[in-house]
C-alpha atoms as a PDB file:
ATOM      1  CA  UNK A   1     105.854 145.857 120.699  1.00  0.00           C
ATOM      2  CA  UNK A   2     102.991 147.309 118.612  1.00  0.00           C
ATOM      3  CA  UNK A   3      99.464 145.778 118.701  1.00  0.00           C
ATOM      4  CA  UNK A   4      98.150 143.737 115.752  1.00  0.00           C
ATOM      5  CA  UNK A   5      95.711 145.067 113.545  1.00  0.00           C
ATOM      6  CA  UNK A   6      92.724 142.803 113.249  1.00  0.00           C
ATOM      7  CA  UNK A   7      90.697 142.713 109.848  1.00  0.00           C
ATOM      8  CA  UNK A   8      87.767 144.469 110.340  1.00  0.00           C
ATOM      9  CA  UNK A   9      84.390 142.538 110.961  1.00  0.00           C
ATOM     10  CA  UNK A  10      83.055 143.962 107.377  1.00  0.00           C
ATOM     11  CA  UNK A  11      84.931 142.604 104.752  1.00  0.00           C
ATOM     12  CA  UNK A  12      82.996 145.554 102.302  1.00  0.00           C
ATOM     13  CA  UNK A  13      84.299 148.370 104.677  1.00  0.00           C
ATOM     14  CA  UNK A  14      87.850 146.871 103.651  1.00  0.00           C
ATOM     15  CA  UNK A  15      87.452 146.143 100.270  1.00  0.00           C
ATOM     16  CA  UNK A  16      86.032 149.725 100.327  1.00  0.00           C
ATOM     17  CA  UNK A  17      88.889 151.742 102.384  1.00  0.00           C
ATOM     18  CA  UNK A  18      91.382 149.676 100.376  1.00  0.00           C
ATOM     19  CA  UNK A  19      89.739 151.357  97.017  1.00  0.00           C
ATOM     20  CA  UNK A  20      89.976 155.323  98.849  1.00  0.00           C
ATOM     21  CA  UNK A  21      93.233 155.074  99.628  1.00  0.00           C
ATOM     22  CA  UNK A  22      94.472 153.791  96.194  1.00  0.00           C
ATOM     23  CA  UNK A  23      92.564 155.979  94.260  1.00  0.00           C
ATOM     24  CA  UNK A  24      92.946 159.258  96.829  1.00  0.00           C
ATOM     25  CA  UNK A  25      94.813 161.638  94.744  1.00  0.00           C
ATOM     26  CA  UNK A  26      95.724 163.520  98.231  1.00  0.00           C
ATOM     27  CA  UNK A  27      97.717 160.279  99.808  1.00  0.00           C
ATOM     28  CA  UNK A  28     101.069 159.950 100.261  1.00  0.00           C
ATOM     29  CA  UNK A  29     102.687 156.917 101.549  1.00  0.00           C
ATOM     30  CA  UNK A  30     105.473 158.843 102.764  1.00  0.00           C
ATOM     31  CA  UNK A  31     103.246 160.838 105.143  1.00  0.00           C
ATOM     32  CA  UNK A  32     104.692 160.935 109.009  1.00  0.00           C
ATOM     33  CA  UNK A  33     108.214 159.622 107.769  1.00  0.00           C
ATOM     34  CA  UNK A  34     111.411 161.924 107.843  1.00  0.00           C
ATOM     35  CA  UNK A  35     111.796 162.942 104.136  1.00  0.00           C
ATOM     36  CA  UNK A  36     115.708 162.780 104.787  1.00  0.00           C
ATOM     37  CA  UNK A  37     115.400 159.513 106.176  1.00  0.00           C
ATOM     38  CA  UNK A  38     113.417 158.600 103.116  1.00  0.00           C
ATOM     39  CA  UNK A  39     115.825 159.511 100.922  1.00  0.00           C
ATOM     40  CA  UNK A  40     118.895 158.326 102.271  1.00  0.00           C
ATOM     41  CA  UNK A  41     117.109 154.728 102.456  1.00  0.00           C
ATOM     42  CA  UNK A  42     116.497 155.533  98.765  1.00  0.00           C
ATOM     43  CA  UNK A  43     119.909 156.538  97.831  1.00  0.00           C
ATOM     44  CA  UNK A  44     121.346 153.262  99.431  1.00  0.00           C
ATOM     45  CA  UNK A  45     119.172 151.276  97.560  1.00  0.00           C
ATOM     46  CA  UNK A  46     119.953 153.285  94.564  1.00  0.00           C
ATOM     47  CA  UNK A  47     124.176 152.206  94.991  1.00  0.00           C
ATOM     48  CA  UNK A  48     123.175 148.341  96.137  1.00  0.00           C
ATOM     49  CA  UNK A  49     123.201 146.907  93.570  1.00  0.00           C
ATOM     50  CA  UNK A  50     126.151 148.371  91.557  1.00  0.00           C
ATOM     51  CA  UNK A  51     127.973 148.129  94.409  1.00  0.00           C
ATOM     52  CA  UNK A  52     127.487 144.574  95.325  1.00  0.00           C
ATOM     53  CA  UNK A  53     127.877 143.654  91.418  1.00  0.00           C
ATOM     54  CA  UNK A  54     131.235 145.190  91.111  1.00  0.00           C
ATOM     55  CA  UNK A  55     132.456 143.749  94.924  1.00  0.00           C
ATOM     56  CA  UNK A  56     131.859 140.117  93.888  1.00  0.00           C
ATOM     57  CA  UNK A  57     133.683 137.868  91.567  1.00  0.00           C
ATOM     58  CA  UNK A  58     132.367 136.288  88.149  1.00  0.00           C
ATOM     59  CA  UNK A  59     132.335 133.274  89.402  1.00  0.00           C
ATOM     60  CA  UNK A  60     130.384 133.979  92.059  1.00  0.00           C
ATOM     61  CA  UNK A  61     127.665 136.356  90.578  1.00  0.00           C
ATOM     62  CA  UNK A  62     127.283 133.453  87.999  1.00  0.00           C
ATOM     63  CA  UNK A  63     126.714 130.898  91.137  1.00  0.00           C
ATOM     64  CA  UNK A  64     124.226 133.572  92.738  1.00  0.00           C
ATOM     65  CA  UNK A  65     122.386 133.898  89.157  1.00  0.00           C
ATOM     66  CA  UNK A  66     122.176 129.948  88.901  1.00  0.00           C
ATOM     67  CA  UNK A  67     120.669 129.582  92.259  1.00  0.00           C
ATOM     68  CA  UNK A  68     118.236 132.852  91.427  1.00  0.00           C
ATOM     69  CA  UNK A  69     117.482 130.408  88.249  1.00  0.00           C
ATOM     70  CA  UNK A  70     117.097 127.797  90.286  1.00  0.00           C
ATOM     71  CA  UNK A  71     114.600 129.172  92.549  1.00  0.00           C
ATOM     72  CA  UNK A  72     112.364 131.016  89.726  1.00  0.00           C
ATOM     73  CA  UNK A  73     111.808 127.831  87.840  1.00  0.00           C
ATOM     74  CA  UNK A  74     111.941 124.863  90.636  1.00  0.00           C
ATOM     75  CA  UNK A  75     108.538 126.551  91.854  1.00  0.00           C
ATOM     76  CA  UNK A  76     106.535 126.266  88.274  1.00  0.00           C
ATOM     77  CA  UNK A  77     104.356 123.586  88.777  1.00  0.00           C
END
């Protein structure tokens, strides 16, 4: 099992390392991964959706789409 990262003692040094790497035109997220195995998870996610959409009946992508409802608005104070 991997270690935990701990926050660092500085909270500045985050704050600052946080505003490098978003703003670091040379970083790539993707760096160290397979690039096939980055795009096949990409593809799949591409196809979920449809997919799942055209597997499942009316009725019950109308129940899922009540209880997404549901959700978003039972948590608006």
């Amino acid at each position: 099992m991997p270690k935990r990262s701990r926050k660092p003692a500085d909270l500045n040094r985050l704050a600052a390392s946080i505003v490098e790497e978003a703003t670091d035109p040379d970083y790539d997220p993707y760096q160290g991964k397979n690039p096939a195995a980055v795009e096949l998870g990409r593809l799949g996610g591409q196809k979920g959706g449809k997919a799942r959409a055209a597997k499942i009946s009316p009725e019950e992508r109308s129940a899922s789409a009540k209880k997404a409802a549901t959700a978003r608005w039972s948590s608006q104070p």
